[in-house]
PDB file of N, CA and C in Angstrom:
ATOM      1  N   UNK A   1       0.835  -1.179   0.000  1.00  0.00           N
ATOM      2  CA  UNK A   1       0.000   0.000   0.000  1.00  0.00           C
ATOM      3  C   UNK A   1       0.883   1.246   0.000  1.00  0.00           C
ATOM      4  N   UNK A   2       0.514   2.431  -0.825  1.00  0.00           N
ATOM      5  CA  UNK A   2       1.374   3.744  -1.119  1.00  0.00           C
ATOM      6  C   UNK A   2       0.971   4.460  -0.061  1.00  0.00           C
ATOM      7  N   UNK A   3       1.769   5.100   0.198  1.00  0.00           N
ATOM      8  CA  UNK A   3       1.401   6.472   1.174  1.00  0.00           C
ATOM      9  C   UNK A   3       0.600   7.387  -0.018  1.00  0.00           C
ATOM     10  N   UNK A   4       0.008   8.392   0.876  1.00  0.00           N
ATOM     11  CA  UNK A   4      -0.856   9.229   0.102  1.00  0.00           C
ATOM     12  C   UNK A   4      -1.083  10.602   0.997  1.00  0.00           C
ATOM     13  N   UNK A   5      -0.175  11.692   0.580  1.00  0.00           N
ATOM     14  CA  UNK A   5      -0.026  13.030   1.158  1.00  0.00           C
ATOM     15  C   UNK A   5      -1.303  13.597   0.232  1.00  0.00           C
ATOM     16  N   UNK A   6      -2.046  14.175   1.373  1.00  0.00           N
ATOM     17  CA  UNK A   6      -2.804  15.319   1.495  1.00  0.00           C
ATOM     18  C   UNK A   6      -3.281  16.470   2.252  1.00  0.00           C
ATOM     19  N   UNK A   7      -4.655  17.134   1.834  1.00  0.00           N
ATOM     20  CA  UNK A   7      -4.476  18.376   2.308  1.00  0.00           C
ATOM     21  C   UNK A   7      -4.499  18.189   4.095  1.00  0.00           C
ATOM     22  N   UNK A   8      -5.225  16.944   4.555  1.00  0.00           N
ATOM     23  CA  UNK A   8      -4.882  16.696   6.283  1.00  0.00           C
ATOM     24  C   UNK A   8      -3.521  16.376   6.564  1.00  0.00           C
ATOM     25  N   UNK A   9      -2.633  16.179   5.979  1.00  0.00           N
ATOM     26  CA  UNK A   9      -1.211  16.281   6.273  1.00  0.00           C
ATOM     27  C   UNK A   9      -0.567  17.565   6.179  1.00  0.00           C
ATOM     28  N   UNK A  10      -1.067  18.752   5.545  1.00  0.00           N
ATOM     29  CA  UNK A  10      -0.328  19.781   5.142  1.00  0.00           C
ATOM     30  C   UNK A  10      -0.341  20.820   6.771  1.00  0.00           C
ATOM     31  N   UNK A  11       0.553  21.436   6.842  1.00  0.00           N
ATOM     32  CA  UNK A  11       1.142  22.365   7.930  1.00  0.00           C
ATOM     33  C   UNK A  11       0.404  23.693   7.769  1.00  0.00           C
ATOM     34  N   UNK A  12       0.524  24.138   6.730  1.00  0.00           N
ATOM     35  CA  UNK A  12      -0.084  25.474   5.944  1.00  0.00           C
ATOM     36  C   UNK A  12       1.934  26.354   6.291  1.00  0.00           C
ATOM     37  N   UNK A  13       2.797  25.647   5.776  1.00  0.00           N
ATOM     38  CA  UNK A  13       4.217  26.160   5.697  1.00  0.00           C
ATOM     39  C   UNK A  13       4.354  25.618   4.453  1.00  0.00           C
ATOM     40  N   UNK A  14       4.393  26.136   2.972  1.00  0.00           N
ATOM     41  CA  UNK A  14       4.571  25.442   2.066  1.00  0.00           C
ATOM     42  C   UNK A  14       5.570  25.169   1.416  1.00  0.00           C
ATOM     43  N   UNK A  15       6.974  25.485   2.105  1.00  0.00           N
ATOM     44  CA  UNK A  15       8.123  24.256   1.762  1.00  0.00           C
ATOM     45  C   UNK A  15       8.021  23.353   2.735  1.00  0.00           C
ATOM     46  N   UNK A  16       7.763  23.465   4.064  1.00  0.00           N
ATOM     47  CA  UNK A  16       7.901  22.428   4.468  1.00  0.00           C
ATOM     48  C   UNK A  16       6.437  21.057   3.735  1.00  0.00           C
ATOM     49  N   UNK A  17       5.079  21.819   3.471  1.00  0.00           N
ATOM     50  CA  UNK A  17       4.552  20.596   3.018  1.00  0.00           C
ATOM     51  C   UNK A  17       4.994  20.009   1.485  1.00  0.00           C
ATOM     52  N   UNK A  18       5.911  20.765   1.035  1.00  0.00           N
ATOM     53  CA  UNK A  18       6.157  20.632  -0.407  1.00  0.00           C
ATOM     54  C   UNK A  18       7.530  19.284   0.092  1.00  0.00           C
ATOM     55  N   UNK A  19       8.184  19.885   1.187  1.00  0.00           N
ATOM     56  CA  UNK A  19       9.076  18.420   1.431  1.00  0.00           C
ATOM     57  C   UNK A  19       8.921  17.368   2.075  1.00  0.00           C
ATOM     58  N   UNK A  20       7.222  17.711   2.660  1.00  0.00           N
ATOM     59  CA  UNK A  20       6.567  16.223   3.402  1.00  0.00           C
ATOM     60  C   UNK A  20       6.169  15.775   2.295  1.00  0.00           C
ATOM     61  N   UNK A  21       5.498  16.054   1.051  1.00  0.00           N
ATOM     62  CA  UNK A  21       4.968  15.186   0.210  1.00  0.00           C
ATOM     63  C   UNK A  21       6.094  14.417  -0.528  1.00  0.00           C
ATOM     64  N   UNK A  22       7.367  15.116  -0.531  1.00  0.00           N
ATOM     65  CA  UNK A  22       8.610  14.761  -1.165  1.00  0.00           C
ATOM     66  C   UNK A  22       8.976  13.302  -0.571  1.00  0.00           C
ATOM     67  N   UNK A  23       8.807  13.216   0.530  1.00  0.00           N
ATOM     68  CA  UNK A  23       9.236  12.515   1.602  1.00  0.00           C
ATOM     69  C   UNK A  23       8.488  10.972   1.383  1.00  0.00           C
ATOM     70  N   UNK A  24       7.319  11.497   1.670  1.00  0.00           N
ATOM     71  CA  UNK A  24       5.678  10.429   1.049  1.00  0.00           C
ATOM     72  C   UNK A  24       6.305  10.046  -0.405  1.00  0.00           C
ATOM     73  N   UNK A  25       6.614  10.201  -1.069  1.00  0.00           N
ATOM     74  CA  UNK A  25       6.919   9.805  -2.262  1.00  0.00           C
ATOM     75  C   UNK A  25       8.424   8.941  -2.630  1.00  0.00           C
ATOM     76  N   UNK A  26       9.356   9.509  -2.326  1.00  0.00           N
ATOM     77  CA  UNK A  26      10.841   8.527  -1.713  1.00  0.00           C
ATOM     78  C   UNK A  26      10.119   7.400  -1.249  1.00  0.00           C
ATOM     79  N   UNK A  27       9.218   7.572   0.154  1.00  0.00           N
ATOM     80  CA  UNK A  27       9.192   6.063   0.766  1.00  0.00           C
ATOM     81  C   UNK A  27       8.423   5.740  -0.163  1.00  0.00           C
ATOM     82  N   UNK A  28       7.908   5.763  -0.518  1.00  0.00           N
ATOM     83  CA  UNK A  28       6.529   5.099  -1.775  1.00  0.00           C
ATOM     84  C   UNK A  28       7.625   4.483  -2.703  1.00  0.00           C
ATOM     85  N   UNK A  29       8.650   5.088  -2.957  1.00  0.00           N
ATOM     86  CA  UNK A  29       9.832   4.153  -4.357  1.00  0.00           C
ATOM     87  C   UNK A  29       9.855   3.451  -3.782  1.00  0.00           C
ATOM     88  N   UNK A  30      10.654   3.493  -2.511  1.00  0.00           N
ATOM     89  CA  UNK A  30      11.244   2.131  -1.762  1.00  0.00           C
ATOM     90  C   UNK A  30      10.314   1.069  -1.680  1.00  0.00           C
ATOM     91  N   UNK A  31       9.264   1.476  -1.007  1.00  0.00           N
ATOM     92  CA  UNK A  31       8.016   0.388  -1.131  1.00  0.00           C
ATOM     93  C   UNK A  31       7.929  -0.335  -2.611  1.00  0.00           C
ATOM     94  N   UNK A  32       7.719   0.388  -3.818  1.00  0.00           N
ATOM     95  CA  UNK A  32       7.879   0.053  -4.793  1.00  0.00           C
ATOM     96  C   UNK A  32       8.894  -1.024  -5.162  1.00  0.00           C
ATOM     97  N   UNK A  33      10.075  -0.724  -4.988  1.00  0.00           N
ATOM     98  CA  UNK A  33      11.149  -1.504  -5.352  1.00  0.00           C
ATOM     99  C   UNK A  33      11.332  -3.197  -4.232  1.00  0.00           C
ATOM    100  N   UNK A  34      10.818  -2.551  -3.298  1.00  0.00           N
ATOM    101  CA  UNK A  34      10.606  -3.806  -2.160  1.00  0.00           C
ATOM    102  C   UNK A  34       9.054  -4.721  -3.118  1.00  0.00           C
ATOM    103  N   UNK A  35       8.417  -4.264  -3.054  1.00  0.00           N
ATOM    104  CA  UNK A  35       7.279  -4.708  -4.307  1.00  0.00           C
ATOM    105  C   UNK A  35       7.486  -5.841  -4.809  1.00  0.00           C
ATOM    106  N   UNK A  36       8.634  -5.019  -5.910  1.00  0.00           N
ATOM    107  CA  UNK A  36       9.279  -5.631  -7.154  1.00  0.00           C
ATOM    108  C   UNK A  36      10.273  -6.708  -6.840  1.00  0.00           C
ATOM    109  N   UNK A  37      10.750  -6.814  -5.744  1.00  0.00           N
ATOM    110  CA  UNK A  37      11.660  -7.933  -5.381  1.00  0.00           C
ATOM    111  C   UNK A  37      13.298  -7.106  -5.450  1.00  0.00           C
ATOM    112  N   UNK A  38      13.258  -5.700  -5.613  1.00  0.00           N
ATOM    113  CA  UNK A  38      14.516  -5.369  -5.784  1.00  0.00           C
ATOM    114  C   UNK A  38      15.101  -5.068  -4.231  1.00  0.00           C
ATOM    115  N   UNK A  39      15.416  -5.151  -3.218  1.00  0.00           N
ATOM    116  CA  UNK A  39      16.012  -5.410  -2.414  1.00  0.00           C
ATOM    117  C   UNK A  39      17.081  -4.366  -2.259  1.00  0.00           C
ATOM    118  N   UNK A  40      17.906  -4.576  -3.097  1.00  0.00           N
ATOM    119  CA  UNK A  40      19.280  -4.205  -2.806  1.00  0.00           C
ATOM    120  C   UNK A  40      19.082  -2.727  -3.264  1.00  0.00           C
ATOM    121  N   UNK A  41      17.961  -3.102  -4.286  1.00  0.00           N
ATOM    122  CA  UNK A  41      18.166  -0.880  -4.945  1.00  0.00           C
ATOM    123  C   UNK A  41      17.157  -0.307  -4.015  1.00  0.00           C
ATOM    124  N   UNK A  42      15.976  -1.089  -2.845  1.00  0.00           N
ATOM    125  CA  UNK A  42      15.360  -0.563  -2.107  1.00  0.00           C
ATOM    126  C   UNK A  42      16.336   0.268  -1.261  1.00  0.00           C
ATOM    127  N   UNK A  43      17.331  -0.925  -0.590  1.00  0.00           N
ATOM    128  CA  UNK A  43      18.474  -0.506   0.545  1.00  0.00           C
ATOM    129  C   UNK A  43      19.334   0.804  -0.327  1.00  0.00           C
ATOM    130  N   UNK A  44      19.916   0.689  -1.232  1.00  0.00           N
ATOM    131  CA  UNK A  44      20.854   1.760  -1.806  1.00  0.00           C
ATOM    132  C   UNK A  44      20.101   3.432  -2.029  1.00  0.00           C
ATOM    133  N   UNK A  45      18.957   2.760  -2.474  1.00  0.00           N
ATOM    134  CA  UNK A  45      18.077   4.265  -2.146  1.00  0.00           C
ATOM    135  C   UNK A  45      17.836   5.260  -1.158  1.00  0.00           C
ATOM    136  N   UNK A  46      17.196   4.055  -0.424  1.00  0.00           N
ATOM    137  CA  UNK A  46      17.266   4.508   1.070  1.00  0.00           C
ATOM    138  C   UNK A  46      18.463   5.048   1.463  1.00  0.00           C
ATOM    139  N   UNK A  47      19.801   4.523   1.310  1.00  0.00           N
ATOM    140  CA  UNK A  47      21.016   5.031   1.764  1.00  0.00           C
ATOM    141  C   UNK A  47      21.253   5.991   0.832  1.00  0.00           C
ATOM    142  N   UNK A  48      21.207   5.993  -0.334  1.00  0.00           N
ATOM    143  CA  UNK A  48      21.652   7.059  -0.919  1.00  0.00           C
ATOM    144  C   UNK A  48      20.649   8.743  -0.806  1.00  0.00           C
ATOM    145  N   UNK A  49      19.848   8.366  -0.999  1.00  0.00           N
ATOM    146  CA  UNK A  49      18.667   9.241  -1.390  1.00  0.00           C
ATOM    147  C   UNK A  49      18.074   9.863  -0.024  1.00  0.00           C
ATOM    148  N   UNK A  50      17.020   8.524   0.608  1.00  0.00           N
ATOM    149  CA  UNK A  50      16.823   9.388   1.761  1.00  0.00           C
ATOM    150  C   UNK A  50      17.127   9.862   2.918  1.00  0.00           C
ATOM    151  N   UNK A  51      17.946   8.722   3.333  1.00  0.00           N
ATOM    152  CA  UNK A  51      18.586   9.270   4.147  1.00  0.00           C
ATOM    153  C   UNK A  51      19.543  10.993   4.021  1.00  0.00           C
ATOM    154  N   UNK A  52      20.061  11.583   3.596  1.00  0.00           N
ATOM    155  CA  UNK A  52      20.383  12.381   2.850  1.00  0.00           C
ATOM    156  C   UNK A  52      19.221  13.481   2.814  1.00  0.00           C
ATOM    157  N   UNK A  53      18.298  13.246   1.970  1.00  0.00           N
ATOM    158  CA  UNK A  53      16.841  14.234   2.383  1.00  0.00           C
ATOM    159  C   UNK A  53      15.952  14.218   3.668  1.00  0.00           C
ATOM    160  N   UNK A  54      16.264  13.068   4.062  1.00  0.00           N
ATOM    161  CA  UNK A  54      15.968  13.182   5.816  1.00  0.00           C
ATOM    162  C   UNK A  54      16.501  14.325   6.967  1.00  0.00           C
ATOM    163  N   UNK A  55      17.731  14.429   6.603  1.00  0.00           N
ATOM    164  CA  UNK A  55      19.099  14.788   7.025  1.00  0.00           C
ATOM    165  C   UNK A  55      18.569  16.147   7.133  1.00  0.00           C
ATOM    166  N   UNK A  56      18.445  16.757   5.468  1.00  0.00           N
ATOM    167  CA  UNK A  56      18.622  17.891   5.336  1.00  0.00           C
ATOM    168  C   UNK A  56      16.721  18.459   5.549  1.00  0.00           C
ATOM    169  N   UNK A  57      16.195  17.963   5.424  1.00  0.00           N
ATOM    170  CA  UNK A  57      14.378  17.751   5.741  1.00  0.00           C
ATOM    171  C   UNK A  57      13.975  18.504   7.236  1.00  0.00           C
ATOM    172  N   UNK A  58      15.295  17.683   7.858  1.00  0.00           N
ATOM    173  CA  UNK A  58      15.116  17.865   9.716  1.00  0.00           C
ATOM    174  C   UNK A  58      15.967  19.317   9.602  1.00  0.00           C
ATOM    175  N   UNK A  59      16.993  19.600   8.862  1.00  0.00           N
ATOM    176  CA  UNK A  59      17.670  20.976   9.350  1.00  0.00           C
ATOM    177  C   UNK A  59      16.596  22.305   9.095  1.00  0.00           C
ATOM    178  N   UNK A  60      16.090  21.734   7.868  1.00  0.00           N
ATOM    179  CA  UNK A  60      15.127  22.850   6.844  1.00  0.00           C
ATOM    180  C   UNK A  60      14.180  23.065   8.258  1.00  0.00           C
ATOM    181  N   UNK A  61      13.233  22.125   9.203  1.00  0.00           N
ATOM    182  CA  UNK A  61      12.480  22.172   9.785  1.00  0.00           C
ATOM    183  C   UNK A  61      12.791  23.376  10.881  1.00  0.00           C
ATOM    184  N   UNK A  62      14.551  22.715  11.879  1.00  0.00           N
ATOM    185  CA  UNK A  62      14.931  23.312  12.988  1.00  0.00           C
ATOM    186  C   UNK A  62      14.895  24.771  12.599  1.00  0.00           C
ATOM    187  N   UNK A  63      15.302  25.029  11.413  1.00  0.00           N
ATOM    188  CA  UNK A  63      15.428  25.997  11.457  1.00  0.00           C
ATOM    189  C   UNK A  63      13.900  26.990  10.606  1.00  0.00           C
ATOM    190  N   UNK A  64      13.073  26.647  10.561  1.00  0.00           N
ATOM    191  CA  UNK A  64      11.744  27.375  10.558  1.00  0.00           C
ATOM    192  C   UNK A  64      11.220  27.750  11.798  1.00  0.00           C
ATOM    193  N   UNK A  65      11.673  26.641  12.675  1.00  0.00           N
ATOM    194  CA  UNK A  65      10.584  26.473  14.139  1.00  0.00           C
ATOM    195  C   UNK A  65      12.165  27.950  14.867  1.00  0.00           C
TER     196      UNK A  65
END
């Protein structure tokens, strides 16, 4: 099952909901690729990709609040 960002998820801060839906969508590949039986490009994603936009997701936040 996909995640599915909408308007009850949104903050009313619109980069930050523009990088929660970003977010909803990364995990949705991974799910995807876990799906598909790909495994290893689930894990490399995750390491490459989100983790990485996680990273920088949480700084973007600290520093709004």
């Amino acid at each position: 099952m996909l995640l599915k960002f909408d308007d009850n998820l949104k903050i009313g801060v619109p980069q930050m909901d523009e990088e929660h839906e970003t977010l909803i969508n990364l995990l949705n590949r991974v799910s995807m690729l876990l799906k598909s039986g790909e495994k290893a490009k689930a894990v490399d994603f995750f390491k490459n990709t989100i983790a990485s936009y996680v990273e920088t997701h949480l700084s973007n936040e600290e520093a709004f609040m």
